[in-house]
Protein backbone atom coordinates (compact mmCIF):
# COMPACT_ATOMS: atom_id res chain seq x y z
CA UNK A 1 44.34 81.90 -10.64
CA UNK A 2 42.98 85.24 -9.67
CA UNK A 3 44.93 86.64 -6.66
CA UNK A 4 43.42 87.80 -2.81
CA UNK A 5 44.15 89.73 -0.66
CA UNK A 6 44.99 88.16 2.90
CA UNK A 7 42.85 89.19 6.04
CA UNK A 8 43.79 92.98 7.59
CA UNK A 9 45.08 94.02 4.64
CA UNK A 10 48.53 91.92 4.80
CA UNK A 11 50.85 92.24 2.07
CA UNK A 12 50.50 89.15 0.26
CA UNK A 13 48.60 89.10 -3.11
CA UNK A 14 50.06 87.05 -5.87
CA UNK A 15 48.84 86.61 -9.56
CA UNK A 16 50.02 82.62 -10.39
CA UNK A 17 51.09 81.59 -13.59
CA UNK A 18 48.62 78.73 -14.13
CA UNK A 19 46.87 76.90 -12.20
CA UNK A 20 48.07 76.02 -8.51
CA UNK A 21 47.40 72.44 -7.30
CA UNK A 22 44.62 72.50 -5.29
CA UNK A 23 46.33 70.86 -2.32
CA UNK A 24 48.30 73.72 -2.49
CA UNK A 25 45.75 75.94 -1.66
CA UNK A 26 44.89 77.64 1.94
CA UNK A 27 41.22 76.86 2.97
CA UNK A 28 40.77 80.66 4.47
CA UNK A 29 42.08 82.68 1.94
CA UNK A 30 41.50 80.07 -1.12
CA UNK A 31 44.86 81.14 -3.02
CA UNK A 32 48.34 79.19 -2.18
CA UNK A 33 50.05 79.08 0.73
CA UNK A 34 52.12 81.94 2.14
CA UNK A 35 54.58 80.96 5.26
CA UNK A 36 52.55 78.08 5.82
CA UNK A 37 51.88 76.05 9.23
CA UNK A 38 50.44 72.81 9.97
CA UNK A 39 47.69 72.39 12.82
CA UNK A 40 47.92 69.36 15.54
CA UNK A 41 45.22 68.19 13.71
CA UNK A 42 47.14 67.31 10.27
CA UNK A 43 45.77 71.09 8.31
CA UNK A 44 47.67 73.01 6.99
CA UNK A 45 46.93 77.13 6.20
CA UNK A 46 48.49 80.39 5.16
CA UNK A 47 50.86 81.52 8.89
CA UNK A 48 48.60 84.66 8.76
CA UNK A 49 45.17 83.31 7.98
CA UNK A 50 45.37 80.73 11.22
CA UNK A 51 46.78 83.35 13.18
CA UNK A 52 43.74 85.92 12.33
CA UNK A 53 41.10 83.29 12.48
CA UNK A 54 42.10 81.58 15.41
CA UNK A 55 41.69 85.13 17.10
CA UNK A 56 37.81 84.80 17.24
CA UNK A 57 37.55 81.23 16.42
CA UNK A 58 39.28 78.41 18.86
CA UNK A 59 38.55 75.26 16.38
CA UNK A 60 40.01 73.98 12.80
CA UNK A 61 37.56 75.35 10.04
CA UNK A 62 38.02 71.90 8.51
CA UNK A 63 37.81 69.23 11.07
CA UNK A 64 36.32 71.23 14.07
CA UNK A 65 38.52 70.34 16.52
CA UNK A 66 39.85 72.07 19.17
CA UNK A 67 42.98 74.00 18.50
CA UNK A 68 44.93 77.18 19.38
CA UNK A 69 47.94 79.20 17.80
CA UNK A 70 50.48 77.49 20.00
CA UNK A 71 49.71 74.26 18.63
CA UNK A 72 50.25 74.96 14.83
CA UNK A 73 54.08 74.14 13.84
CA UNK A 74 55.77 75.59 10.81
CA UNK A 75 54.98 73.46 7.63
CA UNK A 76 57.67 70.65 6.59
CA UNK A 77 60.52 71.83 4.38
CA UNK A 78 59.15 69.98 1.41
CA UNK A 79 55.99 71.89 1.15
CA UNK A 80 58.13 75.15 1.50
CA UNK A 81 60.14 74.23 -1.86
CA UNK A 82 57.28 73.19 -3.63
CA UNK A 83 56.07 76.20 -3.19
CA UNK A 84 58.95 78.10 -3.73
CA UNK A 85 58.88 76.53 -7.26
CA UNK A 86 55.63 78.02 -8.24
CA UNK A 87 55.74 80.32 -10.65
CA UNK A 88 54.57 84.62 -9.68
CA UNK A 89 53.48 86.68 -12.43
CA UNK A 90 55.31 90.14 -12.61
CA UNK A 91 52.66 93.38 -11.24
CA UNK A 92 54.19 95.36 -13.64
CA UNK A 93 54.09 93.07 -16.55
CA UNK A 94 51.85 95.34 -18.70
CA UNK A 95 54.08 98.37 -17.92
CA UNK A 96 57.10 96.15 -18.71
CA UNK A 97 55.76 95.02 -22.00
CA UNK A 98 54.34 98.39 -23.11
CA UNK A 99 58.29 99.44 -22.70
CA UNK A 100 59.49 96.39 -25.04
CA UNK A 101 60.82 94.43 -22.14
């Protein structure tokens, strides 16, 4: 998977090992989760993508309904370890290997 950046130049941008499940992917930024939270409507997205697109929009991008920040929970525990368990390729891999490492 080829990492993105998230919205107003937030610090997360990941490189994958692999391929990521695609129901473990964030339908606003299109790479996995990071901190995610679940909407009243069953969604689930990045913390920081629903909290920068629920700034100018006031619906789900997925179902259309109705929703605001307050009403987004943090994700269940599971999802957390499952993504926990993915695997994040090293920035300075090619450094590292030029070395020998």
């Amino acid at each position: 998977m080829i990492a993105k950046c998230h919205p107003n130049d937030s610090a997360h941008l990941y490189d994958y090992e692999g391929t990521v499940d695609d129901d473990l992917i964030c339908h606003l930024c299109f790479q996995p989760f990071v901190n995610p939270v679940d909407t009243k409507c069953g969604c689930t997205y990045c913390s920081v993508c629903c909290q920068n697109y629920l700034k100018r929009f006031k619906y789900c991008p997925i179902d259309n309904s109705k929703l605001e920040w307050k009403q987004c929970s943090k994700a269940s525990p599971a999802l957390r370890k499952i993504l926990d368990k993915l695997l994040v390729v090293c920035p300075n891999l090619d450094y590292c290997e030029g070395l020998g490492f």
